[in-house]
C-alpha atoms as a PDB file:
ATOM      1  CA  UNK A   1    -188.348  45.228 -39.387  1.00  0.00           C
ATOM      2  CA  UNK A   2    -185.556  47.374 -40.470  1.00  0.00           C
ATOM      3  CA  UNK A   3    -182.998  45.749 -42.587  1.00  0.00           C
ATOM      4  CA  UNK A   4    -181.441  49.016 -44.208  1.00  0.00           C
ATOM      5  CA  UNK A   5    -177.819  48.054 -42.783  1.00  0.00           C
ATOM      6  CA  UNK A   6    -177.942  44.013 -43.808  1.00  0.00           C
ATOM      7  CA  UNK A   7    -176.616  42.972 -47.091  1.00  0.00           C
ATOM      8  CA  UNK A   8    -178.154  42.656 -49.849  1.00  0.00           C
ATOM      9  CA  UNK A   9    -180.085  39.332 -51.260  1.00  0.00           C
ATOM     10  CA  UNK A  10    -178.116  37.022 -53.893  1.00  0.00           C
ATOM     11  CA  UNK A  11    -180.245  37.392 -56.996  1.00  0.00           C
ATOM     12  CA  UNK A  12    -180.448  33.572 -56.728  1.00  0.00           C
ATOM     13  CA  UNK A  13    -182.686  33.293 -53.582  1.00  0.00           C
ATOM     14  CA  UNK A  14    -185.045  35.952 -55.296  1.00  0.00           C
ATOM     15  CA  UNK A  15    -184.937  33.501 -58.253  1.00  0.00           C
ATOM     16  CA  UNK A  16    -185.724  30.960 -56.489  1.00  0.00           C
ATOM     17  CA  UNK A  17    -188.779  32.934 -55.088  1.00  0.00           C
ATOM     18  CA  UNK A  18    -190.065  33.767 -58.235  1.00  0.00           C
ATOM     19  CA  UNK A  19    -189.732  30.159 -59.814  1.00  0.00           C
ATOM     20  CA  UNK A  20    -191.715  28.760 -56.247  1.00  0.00           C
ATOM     21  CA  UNK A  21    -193.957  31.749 -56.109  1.00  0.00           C
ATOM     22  CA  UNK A  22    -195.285  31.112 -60.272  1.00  0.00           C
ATOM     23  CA  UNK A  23    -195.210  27.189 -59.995  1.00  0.00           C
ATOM     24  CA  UNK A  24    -196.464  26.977 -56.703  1.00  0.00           C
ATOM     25  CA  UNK A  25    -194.195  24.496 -55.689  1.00  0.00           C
ATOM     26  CA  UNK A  26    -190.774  24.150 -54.106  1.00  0.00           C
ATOM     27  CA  UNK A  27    -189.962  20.900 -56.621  1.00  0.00           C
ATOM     28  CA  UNK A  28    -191.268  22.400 -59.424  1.00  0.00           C
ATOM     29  CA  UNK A  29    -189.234  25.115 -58.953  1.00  0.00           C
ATOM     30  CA  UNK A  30    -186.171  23.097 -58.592  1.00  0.00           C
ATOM     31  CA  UNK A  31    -186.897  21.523 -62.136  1.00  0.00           C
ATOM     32  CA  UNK A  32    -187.501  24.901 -63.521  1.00  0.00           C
ATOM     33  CA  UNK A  33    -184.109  25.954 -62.212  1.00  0.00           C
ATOM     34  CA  UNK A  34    -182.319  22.909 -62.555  1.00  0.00           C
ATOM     35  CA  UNK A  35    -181.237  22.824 -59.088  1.00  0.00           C
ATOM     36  CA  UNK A  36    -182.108  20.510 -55.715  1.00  0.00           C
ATOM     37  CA  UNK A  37    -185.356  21.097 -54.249  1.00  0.00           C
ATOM     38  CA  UNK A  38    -183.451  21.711 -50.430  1.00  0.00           C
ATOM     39  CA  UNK A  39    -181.292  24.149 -52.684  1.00  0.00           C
ATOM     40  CA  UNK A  40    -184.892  26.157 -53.143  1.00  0.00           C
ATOM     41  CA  UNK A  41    -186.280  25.346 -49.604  1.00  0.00           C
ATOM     42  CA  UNK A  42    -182.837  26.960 -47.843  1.00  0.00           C
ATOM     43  CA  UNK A  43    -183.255  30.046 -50.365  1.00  0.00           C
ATOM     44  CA  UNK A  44    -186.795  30.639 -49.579  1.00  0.00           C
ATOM     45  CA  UNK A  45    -186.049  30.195 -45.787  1.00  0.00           C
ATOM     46  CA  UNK A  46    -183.172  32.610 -46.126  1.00  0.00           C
ATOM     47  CA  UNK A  47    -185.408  35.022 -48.230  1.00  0.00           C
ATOM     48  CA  UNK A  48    -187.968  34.918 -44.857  1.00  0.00           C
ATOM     49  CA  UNK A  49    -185.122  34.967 -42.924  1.00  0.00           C
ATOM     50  CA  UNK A  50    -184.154  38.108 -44.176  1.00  0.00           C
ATOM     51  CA  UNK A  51    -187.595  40.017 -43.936  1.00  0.00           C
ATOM     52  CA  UNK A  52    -188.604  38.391 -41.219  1.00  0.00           C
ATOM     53  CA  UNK A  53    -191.949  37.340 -42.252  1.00  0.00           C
ATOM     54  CA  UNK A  54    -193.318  34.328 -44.054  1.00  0.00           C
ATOM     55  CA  UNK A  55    -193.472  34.795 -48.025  1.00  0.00           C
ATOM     56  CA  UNK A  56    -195.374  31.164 -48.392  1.00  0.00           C
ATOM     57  CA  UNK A  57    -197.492  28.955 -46.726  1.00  0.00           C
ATOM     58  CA  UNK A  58    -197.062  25.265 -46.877  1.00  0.00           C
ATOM     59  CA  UNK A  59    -199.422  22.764 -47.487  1.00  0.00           C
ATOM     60  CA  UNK A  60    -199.691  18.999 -48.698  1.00  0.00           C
ATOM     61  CA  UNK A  61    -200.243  20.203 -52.826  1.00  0.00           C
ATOM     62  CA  UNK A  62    -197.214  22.722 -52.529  1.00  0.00           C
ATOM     63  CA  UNK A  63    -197.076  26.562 -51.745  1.00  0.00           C
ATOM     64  CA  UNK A  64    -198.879  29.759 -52.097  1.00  0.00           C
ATOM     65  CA  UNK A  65    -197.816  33.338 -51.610  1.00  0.00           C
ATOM     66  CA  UNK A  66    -199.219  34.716 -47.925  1.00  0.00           C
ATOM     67  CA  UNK A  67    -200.411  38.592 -48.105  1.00  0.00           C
ATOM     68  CA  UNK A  68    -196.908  39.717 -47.574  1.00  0.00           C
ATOM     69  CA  UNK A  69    -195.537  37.317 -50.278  1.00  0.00           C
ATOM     70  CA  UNK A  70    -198.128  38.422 -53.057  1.00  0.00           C
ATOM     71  CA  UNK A  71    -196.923  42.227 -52.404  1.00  0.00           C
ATOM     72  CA  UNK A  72    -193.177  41.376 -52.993  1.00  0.00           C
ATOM     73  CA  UNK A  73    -193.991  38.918 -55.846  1.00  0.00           C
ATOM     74  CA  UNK A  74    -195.373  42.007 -57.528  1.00  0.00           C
ATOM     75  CA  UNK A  75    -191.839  43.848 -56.876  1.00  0.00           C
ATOM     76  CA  UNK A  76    -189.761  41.246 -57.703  1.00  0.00           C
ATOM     77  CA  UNK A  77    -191.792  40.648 -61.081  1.00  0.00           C
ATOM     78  CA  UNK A  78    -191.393  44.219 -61.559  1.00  0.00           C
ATOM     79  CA  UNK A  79    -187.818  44.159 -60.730  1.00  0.00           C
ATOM     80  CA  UNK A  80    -187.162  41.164 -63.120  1.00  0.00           C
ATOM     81  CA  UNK A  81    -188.869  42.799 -66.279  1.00  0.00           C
ATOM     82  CA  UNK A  82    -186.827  45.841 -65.632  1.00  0.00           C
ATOM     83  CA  UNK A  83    -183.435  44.405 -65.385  1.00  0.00           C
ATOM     84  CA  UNK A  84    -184.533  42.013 -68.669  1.00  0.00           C
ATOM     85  CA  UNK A  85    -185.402  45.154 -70.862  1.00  0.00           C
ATOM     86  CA  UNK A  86    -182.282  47.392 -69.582  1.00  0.00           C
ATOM     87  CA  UNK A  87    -179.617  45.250 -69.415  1.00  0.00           C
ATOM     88  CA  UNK A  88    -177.388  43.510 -71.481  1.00  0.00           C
ATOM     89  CA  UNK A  89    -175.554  41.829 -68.688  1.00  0.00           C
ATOM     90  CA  UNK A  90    -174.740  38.412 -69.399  1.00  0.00           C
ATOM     91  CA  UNK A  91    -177.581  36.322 -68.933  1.00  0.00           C
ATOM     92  CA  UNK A  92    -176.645  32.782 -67.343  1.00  0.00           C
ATOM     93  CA  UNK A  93    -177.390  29.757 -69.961  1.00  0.00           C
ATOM     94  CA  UNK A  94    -179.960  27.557 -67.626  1.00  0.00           C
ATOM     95  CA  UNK A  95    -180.996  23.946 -68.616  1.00  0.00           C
ATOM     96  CA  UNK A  96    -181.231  20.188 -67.969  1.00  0.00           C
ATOM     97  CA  UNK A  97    -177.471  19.633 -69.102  1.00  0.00           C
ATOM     98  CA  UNK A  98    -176.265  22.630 -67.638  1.00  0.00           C
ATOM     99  CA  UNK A  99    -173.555  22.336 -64.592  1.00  0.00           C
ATOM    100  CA  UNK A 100    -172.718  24.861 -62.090  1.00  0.00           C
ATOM    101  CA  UNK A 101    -168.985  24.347 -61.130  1.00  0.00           C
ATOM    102  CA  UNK A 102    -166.786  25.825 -59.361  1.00  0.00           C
ATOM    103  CA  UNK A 103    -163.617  25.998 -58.514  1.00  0.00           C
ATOM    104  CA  UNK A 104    -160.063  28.837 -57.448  1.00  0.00           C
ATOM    105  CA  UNK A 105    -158.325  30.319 -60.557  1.00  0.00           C
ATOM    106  CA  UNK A 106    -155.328  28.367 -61.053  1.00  0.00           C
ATOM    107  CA  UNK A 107    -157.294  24.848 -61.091  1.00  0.00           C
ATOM    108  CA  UNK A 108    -160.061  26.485 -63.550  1.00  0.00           C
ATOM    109  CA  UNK A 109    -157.631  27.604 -66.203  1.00  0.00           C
ATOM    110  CA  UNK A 110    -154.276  24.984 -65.503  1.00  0.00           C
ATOM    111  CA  UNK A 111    -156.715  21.674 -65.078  1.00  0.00           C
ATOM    112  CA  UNK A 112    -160.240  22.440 -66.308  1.00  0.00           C
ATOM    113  CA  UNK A 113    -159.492  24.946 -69.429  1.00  0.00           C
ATOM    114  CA  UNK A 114    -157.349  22.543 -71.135  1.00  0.00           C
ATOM    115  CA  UNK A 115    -160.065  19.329 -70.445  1.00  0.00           C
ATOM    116  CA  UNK A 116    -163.216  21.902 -70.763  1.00  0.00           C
ATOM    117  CA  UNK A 117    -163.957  20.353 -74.706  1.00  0.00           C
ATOM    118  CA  UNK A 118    -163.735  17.178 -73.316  1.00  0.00           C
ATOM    119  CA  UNK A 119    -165.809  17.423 -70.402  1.00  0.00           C
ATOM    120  CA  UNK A 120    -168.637  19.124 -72.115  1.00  0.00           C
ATOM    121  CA  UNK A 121    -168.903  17.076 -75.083  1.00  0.00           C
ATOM    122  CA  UNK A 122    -168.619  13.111 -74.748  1.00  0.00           C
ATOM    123  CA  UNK A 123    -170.274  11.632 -74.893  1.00  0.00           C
ATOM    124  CA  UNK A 124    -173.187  13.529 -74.935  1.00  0.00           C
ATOM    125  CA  UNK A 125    -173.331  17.635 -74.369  1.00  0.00           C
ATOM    126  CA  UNK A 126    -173.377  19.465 -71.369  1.00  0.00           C
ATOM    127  CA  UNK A 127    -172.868  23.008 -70.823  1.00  0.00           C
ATOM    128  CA  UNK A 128    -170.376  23.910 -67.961  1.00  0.00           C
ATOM    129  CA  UNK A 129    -170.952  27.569 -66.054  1.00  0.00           C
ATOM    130  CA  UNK A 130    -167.468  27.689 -64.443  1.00  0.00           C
ATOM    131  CA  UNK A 131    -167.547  29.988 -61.254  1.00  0.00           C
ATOM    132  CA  UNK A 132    -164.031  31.097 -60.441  1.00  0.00           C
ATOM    133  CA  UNK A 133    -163.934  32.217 -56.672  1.00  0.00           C
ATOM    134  CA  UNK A 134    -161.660  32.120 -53.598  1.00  0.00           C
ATOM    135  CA  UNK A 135    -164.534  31.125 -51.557  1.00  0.00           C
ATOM    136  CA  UNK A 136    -165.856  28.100 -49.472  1.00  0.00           C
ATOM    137  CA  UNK A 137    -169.174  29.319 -49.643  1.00  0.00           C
ATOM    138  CA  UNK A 138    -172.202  27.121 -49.368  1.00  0.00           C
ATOM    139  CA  UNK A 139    -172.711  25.271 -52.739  1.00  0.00           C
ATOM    140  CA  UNK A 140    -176.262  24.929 -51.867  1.00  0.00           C
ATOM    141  CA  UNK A 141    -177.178  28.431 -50.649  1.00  0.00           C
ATOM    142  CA  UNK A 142    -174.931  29.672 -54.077  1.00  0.00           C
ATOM    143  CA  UNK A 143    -176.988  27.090 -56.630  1.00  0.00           C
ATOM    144  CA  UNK A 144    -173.575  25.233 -57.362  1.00  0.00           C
ATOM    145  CA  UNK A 145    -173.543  21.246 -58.455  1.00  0.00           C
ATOM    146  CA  UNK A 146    -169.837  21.068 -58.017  1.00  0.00           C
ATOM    147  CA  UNK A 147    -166.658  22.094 -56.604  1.00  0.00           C
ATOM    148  CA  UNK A 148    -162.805  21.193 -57.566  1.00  0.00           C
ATOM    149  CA  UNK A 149    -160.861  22.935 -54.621  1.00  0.00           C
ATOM    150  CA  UNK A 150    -157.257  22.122 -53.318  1.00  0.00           C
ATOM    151  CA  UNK A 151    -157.278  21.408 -49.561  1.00  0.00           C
ATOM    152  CA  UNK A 152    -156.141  18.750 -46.524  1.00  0.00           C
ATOM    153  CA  UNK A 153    -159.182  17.296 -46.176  1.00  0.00           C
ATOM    154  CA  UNK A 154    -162.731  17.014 -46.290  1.00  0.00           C
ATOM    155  CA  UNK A 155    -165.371  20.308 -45.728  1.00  0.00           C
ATOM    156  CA  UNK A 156    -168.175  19.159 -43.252  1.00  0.00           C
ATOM    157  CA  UNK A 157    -171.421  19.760 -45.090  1.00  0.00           C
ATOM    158  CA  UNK A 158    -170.302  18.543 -48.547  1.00  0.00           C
ATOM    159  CA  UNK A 159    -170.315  15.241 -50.125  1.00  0.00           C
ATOM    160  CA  UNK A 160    -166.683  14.678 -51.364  1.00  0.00           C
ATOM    161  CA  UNK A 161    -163.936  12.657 -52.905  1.00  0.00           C
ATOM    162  CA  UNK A 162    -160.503  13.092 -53.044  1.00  0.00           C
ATOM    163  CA  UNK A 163    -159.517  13.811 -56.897  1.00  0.00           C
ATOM    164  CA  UNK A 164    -155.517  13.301 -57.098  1.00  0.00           C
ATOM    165  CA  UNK A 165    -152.797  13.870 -55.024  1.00  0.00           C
ATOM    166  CA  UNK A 166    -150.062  16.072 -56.329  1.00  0.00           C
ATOM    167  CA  UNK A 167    -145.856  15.577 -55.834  1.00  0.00           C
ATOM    168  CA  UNK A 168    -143.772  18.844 -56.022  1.00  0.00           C
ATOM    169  CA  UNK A 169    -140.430  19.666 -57.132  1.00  0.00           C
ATOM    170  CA  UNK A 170    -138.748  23.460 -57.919  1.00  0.00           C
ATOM    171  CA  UNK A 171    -138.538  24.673 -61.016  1.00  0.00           C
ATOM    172  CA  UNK A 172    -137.584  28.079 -62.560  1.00  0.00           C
ATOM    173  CA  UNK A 173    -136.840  29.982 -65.544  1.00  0.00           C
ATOM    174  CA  UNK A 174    -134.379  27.956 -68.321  1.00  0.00           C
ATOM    175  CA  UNK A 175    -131.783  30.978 -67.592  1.00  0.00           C
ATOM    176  CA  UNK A 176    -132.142  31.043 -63.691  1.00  0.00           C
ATOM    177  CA  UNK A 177    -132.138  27.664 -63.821  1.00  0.00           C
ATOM    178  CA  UNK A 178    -128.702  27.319 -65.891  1.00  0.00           C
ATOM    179  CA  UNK A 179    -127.257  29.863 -62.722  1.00  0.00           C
ATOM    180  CA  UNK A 180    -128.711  27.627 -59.895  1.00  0.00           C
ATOM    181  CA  UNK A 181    -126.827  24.185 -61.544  1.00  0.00           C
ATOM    182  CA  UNK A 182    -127.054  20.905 -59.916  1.00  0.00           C
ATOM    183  CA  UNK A 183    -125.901  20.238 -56.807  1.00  0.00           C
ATOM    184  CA  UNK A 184    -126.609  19.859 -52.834  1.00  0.00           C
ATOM    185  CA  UNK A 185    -130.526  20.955 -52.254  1.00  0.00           C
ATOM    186  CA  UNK A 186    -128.939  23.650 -50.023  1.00  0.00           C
ATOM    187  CA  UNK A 187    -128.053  26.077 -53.112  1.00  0.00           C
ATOM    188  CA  UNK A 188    -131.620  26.333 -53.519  1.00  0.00           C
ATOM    189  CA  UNK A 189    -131.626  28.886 -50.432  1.00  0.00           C
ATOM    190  CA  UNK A 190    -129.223  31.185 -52.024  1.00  0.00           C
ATOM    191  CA  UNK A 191    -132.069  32.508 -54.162  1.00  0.00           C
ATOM    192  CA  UNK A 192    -135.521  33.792 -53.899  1.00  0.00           C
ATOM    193  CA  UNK A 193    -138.290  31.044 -53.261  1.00  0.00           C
ATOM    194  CA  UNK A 194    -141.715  31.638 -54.400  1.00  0.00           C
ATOM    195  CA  UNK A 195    -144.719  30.705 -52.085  1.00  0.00           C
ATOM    196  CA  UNK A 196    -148.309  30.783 -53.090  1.00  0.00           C
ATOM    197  CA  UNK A 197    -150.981  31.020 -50.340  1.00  0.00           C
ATOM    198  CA  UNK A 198    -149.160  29.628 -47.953  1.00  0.00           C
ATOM    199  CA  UNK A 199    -145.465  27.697 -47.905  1.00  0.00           C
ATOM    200  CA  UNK A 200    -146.263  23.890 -46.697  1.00  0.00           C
ATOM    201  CA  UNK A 201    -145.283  22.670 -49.538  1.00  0.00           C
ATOM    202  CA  UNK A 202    -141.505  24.260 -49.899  1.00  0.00           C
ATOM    203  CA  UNK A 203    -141.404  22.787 -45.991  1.00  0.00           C
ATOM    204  CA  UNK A 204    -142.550  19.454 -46.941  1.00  0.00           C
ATOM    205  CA  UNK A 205    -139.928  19.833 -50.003  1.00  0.00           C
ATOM    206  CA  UNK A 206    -137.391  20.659 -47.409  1.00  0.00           C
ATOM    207  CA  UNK A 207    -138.072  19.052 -44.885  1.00  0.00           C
ATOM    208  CA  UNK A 208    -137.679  15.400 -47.089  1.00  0.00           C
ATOM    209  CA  UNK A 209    -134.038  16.855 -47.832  1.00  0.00           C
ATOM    210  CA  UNK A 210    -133.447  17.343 -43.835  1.00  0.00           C
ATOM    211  CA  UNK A 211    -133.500  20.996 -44.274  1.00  0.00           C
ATOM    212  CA  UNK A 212    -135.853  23.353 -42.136  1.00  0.00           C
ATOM    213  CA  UNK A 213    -137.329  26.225 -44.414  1.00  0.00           C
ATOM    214  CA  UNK A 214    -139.208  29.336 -42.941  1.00  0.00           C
ATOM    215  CA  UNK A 215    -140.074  32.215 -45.455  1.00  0.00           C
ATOM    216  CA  UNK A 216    -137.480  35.509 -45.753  1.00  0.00           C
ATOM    217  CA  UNK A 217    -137.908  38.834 -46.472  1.00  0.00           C
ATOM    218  CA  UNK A 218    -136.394  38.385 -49.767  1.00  0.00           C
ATOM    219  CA  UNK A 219    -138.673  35.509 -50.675  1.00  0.00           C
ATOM    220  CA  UNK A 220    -142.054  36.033 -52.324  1.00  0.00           C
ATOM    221  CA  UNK A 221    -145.593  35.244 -52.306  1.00  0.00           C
ATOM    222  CA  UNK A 222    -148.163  35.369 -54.294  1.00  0.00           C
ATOM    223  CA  UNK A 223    -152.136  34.037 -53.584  1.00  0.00           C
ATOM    224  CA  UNK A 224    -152.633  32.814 -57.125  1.00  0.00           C
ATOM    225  CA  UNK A 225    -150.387  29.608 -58.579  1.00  0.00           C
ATOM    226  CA  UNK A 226    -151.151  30.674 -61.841  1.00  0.00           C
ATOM    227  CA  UNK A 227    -149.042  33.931 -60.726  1.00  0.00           C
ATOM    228  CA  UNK A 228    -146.489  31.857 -58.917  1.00  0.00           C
ATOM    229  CA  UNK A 229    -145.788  29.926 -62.292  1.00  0.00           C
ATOM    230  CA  UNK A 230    -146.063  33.579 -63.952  1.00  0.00           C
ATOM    231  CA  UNK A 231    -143.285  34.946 -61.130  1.00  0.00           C
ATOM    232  CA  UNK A 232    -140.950  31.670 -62.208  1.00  0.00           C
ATOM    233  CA  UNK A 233    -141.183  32.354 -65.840  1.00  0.00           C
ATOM    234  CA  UNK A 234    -140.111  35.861 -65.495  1.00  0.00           C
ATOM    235  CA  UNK A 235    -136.871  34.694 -63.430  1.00  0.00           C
ATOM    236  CA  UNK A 236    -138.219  36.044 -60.146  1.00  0.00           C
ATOM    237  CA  UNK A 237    -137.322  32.703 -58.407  1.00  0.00           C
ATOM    238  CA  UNK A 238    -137.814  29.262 -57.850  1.00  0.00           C
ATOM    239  CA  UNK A 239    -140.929  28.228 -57.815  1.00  0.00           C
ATOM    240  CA  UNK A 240    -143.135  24.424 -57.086  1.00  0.00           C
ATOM    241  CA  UNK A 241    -144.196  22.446 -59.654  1.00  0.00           C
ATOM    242  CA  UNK A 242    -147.394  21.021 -58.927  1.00  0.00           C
ATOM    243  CA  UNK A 243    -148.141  18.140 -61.422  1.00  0.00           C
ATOM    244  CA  UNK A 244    -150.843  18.393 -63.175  1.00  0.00           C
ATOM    245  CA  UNK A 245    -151.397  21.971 -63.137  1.00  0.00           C
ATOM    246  CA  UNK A 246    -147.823  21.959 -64.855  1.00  0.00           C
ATOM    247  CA  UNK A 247    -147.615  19.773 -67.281  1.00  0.00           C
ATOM    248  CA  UNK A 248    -148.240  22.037 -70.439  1.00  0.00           C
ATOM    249  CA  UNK A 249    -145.640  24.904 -68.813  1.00  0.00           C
ATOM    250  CA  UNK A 250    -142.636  22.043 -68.555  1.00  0.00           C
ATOM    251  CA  UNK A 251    -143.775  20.749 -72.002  1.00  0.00           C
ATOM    252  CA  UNK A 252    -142.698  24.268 -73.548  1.00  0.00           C
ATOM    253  CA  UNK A 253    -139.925  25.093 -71.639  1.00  0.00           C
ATOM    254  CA  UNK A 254    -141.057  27.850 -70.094  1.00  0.00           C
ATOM    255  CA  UNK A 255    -140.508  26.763 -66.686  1.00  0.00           C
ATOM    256  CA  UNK A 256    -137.638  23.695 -66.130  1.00  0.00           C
ATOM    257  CA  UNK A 257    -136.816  21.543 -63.261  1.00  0.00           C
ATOM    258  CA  UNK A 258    -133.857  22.733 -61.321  1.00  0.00           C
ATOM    259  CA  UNK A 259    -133.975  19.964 -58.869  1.00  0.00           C
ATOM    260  CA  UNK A 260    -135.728  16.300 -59.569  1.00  0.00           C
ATOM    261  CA  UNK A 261    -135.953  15.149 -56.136  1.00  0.00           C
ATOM    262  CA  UNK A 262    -140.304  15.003 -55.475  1.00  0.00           C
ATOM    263  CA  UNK A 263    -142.043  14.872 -52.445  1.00  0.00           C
ATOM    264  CA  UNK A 264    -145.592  14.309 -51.513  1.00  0.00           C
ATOM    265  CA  UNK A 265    -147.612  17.538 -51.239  1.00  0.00           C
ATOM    266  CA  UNK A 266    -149.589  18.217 -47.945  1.00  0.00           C
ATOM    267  CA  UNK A 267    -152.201  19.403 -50.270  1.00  0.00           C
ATOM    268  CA  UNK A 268    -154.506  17.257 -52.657  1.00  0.00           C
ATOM    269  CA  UNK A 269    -157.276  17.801 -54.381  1.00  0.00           C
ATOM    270  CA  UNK A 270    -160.975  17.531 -54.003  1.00  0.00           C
ATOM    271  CA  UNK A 271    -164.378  17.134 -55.868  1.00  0.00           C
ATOM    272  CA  UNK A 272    -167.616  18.364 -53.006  1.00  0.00           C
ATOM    273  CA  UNK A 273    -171.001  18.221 -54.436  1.00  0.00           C
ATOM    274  CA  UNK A 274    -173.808  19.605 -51.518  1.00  0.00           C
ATOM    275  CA  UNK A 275    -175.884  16.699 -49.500  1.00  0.00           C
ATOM    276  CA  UNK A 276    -178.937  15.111 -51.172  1.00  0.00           C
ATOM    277  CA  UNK A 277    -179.340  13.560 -54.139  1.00  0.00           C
ATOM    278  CA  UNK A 278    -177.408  15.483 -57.230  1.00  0.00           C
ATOM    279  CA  UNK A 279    -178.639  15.739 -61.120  1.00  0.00           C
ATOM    280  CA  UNK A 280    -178.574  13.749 -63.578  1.00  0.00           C
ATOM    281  CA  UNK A 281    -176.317  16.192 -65.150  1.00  0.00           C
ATOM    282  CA  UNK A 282    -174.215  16.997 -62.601  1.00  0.00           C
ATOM    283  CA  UNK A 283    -173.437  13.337 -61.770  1.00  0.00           C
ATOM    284  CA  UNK A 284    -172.588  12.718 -65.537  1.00  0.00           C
ATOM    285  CA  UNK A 285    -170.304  15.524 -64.926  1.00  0.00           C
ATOM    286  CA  UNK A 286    -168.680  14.234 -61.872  1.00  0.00           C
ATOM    287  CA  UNK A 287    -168.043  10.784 -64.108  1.00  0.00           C
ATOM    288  CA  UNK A 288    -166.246  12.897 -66.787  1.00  0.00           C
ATOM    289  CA  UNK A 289    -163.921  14.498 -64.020  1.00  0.00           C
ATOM    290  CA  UNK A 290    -163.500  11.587 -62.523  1.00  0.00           C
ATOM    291  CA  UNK A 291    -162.124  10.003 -66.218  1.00  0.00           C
ATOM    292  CA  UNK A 292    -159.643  12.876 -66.623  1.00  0.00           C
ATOM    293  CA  UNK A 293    -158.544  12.711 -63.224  1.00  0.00           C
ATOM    294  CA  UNK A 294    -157.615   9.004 -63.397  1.00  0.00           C
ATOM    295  CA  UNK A 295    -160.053   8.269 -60.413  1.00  0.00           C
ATOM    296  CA  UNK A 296    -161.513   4.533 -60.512  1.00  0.00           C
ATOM    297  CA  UNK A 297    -165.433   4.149 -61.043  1.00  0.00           C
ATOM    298  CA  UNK A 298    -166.656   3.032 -58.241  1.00  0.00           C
ATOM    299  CA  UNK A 299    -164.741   6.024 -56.100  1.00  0.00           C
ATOM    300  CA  UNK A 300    -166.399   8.158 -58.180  1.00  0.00           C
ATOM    301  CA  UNK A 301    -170.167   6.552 -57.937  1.00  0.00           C
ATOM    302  CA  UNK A 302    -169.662   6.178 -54.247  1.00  0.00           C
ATOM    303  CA  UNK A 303    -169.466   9.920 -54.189  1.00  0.00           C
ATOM    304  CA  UNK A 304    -172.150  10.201 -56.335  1.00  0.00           C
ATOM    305  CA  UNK A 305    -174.561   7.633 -54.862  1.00  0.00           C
ATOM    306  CA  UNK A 306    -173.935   8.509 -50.893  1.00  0.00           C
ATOM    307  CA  UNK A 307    -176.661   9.874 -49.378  1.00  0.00           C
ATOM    308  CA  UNK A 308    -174.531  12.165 -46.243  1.00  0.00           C
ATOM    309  CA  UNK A 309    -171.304  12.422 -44.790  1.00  0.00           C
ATOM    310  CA  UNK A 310    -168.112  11.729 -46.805  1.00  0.00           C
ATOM    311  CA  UNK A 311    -167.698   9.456 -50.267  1.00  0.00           C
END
C-alpha cells in the first residue's frame, strides 16, 4: 500500500513500537515508557493502521514481531541509532516521576510558571515536561498524563474536573487608565477594547451592565492572553483581567483596574487526564494542582479515582 501522500508518524507511536517490539509486551512497554498500556495498544494500532499490515501478533504471554514487523524493527532500530549519534536535539527526560502536561501559552507561563517549583518539588520530586500547544489533541494518542485548558465544559473522551472559575473586570495601562476616569460603564466604549480568542467575556462584562457589546473595526484581537495583557500594558486598550492569570501584573502596576465592577466569566478552567487508570505520578501531580488551585480533596480524587465519563 502506498502511503507516500499521508502524514508522517509521531515519533511517539514508533517509540512505542520499539519499547513493545524489544520487551515483547504491550505492559512492559508502558512501564518502560512510563505511559498507560491502552496509550501503547492505540499507538501500535495506529502504527498498523498506517501500513496497513500487522507489525505483532498477540498471544496470552504478550507480543512478537510478524515477518513484516521484524523488517521495520530493523529500520526503526536503525533509524533510532542514527538520530542518537547525529543529533543534539533535546532529548525528552523519561522516568517514573516524570509528568507529561499540557496546557495553551498563557495558562503555562501566567498559572503554572510561577507554581512550577512548587509543583515539582513537595513533597517529594517530580519532573514536569510542559507541552505548550493550541491543540485538543488526543492525550492518549500524544503520550500526555495531563491537561490544564480553559473551556465551557467538559471534552468527551477525557476524564475531567473543573479547576476554578475566573471573574473579569477591564483593566489598562496606569496612563490610559488615568484618561478613561471613573464613571458610567459606557465611557469604556469610547476606546479600543481588546479581545483574545474570542469576545464572550467583554459581552458577559457588558451585558451585566445592560449594555450590548459586538466587536469594531477599531477594536483588537489577539489569540494569546499573554499578548492581550502585553497589548494593555503598552496602552493599546482596555483589556480583561482574568484572576488568577493576573494577579502578579496588578501587583506591579503594570496593568490597573479602570472599572471594579466583576462578572462571572463564561469560561473556566479545566484539568482532563485520558480514560483508564493514570500513574502514580501523574495522580500525585493532579493532587499538587489541585492544592494550588484551591480545589477540595475529594473533587480532586474523584477525578483521579473514576474509572470513565466525567469526575
Amino acid at each position: 500500500m502506498d502511503h507516500s501522500s499521508d502524514p508522517m508518524l509521531p515519533l511517539e507511536t514508533l517509540r512505542a513500537f520499539d519499547a513493545a517490539a524489544r520487551t515483547g509486551s504491550f505492559s512492559a512497554a508502558a512501564e518502560k515508557l512510563n505511559i498507560t498500556h491502552g496509550a501503547v495498544s492505540r499507538q501500535i494500532a495506529k502504527l498498523e493502521g498506517w501500513l496497513g499490515l500487522k507489525v505483532f501478533d498477540r498471544g496470552a504471554r504478550g507480543v512478537s514481531l510478524t515477518v513484516e514487523g521484524n523488517r521495520l524493527h530493523l529500520r526503526t532500530t536503525e533509524a533510532f541509532a542514527l538520530i542518537a549519534s547525529n543529533s543534539d536535539r533535546w532529548v525528552e527526560p523519561r522516568g517514573t516521576a516524570v509528568v507529561r502536561l499540557t496546557s495553551i501559552p498563557s495558562v503555562s507561563g501566567l498559572w503554572l510558571m510561577p507554581r512550577m517549583a512548587a509543583l515539582e518539588n513537595h513533597p517529594s520530586k517530580l519532573r514536569i515536561v510542559l507541552d505548550v500547544d493550541i491543540r485538543q489533541g488526543d492525550l492518549a494518542d500524544e503520550g500526555i498524563d495531563l491537561s490544564i485548558r480553559c473551556g465551557r465544559g467538559r471534552i468527551p473522551g477525557r476524564i475531567s474536573v473543573q479547576l476554578f472559575e475566573e471573574y473579569v473586570f477591564p483593566v489598562a495601562s496606569p496612563e490610559l487608565a488615568r484618561e478613561i476616569g471613573r464613571g458610567d460603564p459606557a465611557r469604556l466604549l469610547e476606546f479600543p477594547v481588546i479581545n483574545d480568542s474570542d469576545a464572550s467575556a467583554w459581552r458577559a462584562w457588558f451585558a451585566a451592565q445592560e449594555m450590548d457589546y459586538r466587536p469594531r473595526p477599531h477594536d483588537r484581537r489577539f489569540e494569546d492572553y499573554n499578548l492581550v495583557l502585553d497589548a494593555a500594558a503598552h496602552g493599546l486598550g482596555i483589556a480583561l483581567a482574568r484572576p488568577p492569570l493576573t494577579v502578579d501584573q496588578l501587583k506591579s502596576g503594570r496593568i490597573v483596574a479602570v472599572d471594579e465592577r466583576s462578572v462571572l466569566s463564561p469560561i473556566s478552567y479545566w484539568l482532563d487526564r485520558p480514560l483508564g487508570r493514570p500513574r502514580a505520578a501523574a495522580a500525585e501531580l493532579a493532587r499538587r494542582i489541585a492544592v494550588q488551585a484551591g480545589l477540595p480533596a475529594e473533587k480532586i480524587e474523584q477525578f483521579i479515582t473514576a474509572e470513565e465519563g466525567d469526575a
